[in-house]
Protein backbone atom coordinates (compact mmCIF):
# COMPACT_ATOMS: atom_id res chain seq x y z
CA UNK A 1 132.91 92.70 129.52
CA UNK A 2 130.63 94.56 127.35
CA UNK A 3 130.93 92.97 124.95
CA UNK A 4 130.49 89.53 126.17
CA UNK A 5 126.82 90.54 127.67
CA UNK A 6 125.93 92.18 124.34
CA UNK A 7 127.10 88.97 122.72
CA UNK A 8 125.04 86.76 125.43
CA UNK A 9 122.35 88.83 124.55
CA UNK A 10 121.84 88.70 121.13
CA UNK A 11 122.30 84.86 121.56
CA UNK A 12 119.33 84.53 124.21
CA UNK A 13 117.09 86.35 121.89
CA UNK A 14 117.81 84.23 118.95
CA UNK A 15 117.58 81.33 120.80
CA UNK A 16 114.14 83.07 122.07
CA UNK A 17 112.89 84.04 118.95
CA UNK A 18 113.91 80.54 117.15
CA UNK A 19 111.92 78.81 120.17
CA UNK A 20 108.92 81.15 119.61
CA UNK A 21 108.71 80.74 115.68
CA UNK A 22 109.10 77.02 116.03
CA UNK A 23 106.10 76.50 118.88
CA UNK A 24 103.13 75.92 117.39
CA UNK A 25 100.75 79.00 118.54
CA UNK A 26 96.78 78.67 118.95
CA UNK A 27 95.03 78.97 115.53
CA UNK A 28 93.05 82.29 114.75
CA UNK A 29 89.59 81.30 112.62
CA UNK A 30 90.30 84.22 110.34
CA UNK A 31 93.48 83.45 109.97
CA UNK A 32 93.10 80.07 109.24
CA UNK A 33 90.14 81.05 106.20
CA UNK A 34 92.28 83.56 105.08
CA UNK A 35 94.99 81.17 104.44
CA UNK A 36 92.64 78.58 102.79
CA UNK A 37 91.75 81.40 100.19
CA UNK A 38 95.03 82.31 99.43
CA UNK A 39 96.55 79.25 98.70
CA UNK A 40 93.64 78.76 96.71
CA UNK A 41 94.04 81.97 94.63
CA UNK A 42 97.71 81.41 94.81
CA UNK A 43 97.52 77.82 92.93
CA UNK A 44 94.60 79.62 90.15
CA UNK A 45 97.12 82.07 89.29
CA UNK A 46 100.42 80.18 89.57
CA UNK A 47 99.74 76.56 89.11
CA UNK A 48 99.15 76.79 85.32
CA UNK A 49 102.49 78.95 84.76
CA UNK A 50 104.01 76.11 86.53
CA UNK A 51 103.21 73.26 84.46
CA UNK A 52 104.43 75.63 81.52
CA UNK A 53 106.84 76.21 82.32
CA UNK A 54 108.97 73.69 85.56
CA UNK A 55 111.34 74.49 87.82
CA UNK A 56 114.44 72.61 88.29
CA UNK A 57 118.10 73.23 90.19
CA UNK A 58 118.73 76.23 92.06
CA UNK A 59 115.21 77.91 91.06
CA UNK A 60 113.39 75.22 92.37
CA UNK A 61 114.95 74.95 95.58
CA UNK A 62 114.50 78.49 95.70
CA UNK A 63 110.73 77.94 95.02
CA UNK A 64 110.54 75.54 97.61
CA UNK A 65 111.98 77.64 100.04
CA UNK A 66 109.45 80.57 99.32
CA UNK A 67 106.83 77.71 100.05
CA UNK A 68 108.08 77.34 103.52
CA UNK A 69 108.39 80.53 103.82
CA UNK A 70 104.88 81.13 103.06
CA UNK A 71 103.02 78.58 105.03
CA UNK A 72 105.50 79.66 108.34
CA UNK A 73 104.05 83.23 107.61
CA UNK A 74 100.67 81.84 106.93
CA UNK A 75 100.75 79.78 110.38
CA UNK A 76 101.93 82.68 112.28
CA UNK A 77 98.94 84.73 111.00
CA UNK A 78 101.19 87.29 109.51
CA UNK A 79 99.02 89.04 106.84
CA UNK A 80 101.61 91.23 105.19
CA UNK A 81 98.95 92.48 102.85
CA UNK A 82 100.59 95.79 101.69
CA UNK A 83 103.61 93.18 100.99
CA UNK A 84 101.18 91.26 99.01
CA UNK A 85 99.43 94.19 96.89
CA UNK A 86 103.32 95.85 96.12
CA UNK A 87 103.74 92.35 94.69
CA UNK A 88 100.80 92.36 92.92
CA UNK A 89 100.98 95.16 91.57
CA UNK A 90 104.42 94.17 90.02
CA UNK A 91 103.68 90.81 88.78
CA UNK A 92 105.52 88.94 91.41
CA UNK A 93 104.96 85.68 93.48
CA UNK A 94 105.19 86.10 96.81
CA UNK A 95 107.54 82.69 97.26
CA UNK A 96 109.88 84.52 95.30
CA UNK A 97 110.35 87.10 96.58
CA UNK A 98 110.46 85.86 100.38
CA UNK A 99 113.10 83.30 99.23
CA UNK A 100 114.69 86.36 97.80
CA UNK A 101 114.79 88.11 100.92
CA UNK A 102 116.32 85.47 102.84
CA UNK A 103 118.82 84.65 100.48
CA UNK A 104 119.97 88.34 100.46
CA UNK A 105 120.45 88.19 104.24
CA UNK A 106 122.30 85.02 104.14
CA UNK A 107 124.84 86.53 101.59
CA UNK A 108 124.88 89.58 103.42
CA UNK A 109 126.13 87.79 106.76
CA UNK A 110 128.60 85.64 104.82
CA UNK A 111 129.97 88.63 103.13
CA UNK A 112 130.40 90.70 106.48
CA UNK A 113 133.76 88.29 107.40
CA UNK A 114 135.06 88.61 103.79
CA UNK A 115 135.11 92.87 104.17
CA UNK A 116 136.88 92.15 107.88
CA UNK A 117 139.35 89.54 106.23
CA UNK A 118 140.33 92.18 103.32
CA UNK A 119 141.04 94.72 105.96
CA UNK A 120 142.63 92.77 108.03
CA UNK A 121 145.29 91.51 104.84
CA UNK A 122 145.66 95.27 104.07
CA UNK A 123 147.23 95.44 107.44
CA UNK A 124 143.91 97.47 109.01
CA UNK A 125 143.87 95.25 112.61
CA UNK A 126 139.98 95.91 114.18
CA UNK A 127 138.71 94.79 116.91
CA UNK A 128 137.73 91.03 117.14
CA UNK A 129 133.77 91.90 116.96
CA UNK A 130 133.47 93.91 114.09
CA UNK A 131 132.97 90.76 111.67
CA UNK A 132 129.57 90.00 113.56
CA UNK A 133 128.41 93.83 113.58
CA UNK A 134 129.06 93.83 109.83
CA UNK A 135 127.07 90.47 109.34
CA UNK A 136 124.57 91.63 111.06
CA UNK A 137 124.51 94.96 109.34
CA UNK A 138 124.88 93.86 106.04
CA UNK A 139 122.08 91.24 106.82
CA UNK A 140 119.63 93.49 108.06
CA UNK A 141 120.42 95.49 105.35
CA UNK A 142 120.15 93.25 102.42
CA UNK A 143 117.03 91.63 103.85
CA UNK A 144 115.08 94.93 103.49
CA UNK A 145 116.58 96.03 99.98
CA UNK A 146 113.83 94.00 98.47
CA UNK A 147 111.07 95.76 100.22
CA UNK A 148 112.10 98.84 98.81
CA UNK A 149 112.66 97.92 95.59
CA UNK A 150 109.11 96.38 95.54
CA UNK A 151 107.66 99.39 97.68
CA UNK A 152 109.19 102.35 94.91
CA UNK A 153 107.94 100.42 91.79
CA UNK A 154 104.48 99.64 93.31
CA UNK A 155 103.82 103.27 93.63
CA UNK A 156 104.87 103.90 90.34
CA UNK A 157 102.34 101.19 88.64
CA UNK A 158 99.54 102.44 90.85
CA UNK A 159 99.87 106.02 89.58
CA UNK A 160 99.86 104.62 85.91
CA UNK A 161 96.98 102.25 86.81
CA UNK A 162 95.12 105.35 88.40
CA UNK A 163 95.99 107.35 85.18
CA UNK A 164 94.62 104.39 83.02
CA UNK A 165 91.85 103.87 85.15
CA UNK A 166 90.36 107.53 84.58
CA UNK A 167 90.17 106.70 80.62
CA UNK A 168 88.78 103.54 81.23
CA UNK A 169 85.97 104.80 83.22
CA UNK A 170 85.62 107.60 80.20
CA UNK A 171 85.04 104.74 77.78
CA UNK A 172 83.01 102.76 79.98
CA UNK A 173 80.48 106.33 79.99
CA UNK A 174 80.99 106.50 76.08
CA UNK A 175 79.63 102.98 75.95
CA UNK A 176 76.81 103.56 78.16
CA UNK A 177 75.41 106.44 76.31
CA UNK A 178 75.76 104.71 72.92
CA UNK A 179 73.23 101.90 73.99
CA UNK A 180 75.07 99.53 75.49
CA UNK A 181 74.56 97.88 79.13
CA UNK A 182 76.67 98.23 82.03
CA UNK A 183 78.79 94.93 81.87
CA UNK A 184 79.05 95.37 77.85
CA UNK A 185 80.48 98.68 78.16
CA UNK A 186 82.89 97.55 80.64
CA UNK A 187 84.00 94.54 78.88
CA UNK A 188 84.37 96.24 75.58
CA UNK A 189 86.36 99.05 76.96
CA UNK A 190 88.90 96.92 78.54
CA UNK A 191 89.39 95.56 74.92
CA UNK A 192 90.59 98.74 73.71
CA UNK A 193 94.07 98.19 74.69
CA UNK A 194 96.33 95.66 75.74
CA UNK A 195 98.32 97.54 78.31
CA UNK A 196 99.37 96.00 81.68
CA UNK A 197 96.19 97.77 83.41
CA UNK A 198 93.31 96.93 81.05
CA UNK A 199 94.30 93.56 80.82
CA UNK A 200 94.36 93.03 84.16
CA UNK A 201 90.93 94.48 84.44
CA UNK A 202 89.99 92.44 81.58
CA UNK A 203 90.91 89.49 82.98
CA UNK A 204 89.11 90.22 86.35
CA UNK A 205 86.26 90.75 84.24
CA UNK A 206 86.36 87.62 82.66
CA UNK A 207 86.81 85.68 85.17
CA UNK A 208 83.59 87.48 86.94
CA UNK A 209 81.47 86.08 84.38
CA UNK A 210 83.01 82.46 84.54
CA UNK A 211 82.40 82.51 88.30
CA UNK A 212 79.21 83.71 87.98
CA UNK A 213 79.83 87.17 90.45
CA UNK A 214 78.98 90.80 89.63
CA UNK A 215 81.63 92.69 88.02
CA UNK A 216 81.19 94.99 90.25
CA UNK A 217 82.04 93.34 92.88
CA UNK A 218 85.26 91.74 90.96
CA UNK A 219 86.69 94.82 90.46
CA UNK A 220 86.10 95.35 94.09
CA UNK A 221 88.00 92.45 94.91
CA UNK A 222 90.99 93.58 92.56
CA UNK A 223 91.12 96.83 94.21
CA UNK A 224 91.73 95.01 97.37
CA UNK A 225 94.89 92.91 95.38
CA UNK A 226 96.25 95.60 94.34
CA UNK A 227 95.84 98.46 97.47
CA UNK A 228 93.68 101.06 94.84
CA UNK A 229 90.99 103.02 96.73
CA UNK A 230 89.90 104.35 93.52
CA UNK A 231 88.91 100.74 92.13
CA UNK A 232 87.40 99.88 95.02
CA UNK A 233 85.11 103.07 95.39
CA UNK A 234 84.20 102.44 91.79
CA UNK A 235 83.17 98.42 92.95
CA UNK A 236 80.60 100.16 95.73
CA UNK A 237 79.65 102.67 93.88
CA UNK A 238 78.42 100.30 90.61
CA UNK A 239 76.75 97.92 92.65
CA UNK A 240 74.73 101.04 94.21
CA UNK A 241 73.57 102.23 90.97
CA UNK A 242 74.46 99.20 88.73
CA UNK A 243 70.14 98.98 87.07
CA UNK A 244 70.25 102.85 86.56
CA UNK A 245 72.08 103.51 83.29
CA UNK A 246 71.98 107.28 83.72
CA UNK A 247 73.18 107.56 87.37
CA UNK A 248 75.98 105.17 86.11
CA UNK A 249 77.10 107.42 83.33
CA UNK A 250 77.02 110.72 85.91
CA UNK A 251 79.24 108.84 88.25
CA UNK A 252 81.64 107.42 85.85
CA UNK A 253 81.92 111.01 84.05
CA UNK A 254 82.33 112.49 87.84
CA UNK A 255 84.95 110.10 88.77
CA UNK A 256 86.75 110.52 86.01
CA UNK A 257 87.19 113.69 86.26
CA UNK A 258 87.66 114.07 89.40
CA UNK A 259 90.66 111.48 89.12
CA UNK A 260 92.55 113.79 86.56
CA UNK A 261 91.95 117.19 88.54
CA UNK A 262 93.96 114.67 91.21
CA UNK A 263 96.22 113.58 88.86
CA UNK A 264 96.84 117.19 87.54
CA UNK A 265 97.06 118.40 91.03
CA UNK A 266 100.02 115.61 91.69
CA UNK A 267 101.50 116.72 88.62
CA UNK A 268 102.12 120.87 89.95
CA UNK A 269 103.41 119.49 93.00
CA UNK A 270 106.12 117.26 91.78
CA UNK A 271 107.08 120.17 89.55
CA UNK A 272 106.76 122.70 92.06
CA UNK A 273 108.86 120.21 94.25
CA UNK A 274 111.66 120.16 91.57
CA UNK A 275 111.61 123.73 91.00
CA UNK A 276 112.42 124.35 94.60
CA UNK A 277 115.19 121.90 94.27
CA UNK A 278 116.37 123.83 91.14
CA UNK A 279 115.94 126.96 93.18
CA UNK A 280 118.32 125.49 96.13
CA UNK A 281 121.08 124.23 93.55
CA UNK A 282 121.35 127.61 91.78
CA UNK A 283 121.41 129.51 94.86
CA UNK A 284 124.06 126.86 96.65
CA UNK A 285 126.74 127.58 92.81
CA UNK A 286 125.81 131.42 93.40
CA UNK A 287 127.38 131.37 96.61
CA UNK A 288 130.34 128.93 95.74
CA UNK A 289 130.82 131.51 93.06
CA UNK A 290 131.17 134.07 95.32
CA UNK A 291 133.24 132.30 97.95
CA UNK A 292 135.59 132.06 94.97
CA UNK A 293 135.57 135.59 94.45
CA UNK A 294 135.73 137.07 97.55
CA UNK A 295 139.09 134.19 98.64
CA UNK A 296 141.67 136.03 97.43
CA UNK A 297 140.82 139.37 98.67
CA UNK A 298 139.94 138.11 102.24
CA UNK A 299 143.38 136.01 101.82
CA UNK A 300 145.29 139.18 101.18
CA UNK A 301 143.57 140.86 103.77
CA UNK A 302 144.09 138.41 106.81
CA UNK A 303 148.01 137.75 105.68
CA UNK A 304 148.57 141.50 106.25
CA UNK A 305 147.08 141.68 109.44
């Protein structure tokens, strides 16, 4: 009988939440704008890779199902913006990787049957339920697996954008006190190099001066994209002292430094971290060792007794 309700239940709250997604709900103004200027940053970045380079079979139908995806999330008014700025910050359309997710779920459900049927031929007999518990297991858990993935290597490009951010704004003070203005020197340090990070800021840049905005304020924005206090501090604090080549220099000197005590500071903790962990191992074959030691003796000891 418990079973049956738990069943019932699940059902009535699909059936609920399928109703719910499918009404139409009342539309938010701020939703509504933001989703006018994403889709219009979202066809400037991706609609020229597009004509490159088109999609056909399976990877467009997977594109087109990302779409959907999108606009349902859009017309809900579900931001996801720490979603967004992990994806940013690995190169990766949003479409994709929603179709991704859903995908992985859909496998994950189908495959839940397959690991009862294998038991079941190997002469294992479960109950009549477990098939639906794993597909719902193994779709739950394949539908976050992306997330993580995403979530691990976003941190790991912010803390080498933060690393090559500190440089930059070193260059960017270099520039400054050899003559040059403020959006000189920060053009012509993001030529230096064509990693991942400067180009992006180069880029941003760029595009700054075809739109006709502040720098200052593009960087700004890109610290927004990509989740990076650090850039965006650096936005406000240019367009504070932007006409005052001095007070620029000072605060790019200050925040650079100030960005590799951090980085230093990350840096002992991780090792201390490990060394504690090194600590525990050692200890954990000391007393293994000793268990092995000491057996035999014990052994002897409680078979005379």
């Amino acid at each position: 009988m418990t079973y049956q309700v738990l069943a019932g239940a699940l059902v009535g709250l699909g059936l609920f939440l399928l109703i719910r997604a499918l009404v139409p709900t009342k539309p938010d103004p701020v939703s509504a704008v933001a989703r006018i200027d994403a889709l219009r940053q979202r066809q400037a970045a991706f609609a020229p890779a597009a004509e490159r380079a088109p999609r056909r079979g399976l990877e467009k139908l997977k594109y087109d199902l990302g779409l959907q995806l999108d606009d349902f999330y859009r017309r809900q008014g579900w931001q996801i913006r720490s979603l967004r700025a992990d994806l940013a910050m690995t190169d990766r359309a949003v479409e994709d990787f929603l179709a991704t997710k859903v995908l992985l779920a859909a496998f994950g459900a189908v495959f839940g049957p397959f690991i009862f049927a294998g038991l079941w031929a190997l002469g294992i007999h479960l109950t009549v339920t477990l098939p639906v518990w794993l597909a719902l297991l193994l779709s739950v858990l394949c539908f976050f697996l992306p997330d993580v993935e995403v979530k691990g290597q976003a941190e790991k490009n912010r803390r080498d954008f933060r690393r090559v951010l500190g440089s930059y704004l070193d260059l960017v003070a270099l520039n400054l006190t050899g003559g040059r203005g403020l959006p000189e020197a920060l053009m012509t340090a993001a030529e230096v190099s064509d990693g991942w990070a400067l180009r992006r800021i180069r880029n941003t840049l760029t595009d700054a001066r075809v739109m006709g905005t502040s720098q200052w304020t593009a960087l700004s924005r890109l610290g927004d994209e990509l989740n990076i206090d650090e850039l965006k501090d650096l936005g406000a604090a240019l367009a504070l002292v932007a006409e005052d080549g001095a007070k620029v220099r000072d605060s790019l000197s200050a925040r650079a430094e100030t960005m590799r005590h951090r980085e230093l500071s990350e840096i002992e903790g991780q090792a201390g971290a490990k060394s504690q962990s090194m600590l525990v191992a050692q200890m954990l074959i000391a007393a293994g060792f000793m268990v092995f030691l000491m057996y035999p003796a014990i052994a002897r000891v409680l078979g005379s007794i």
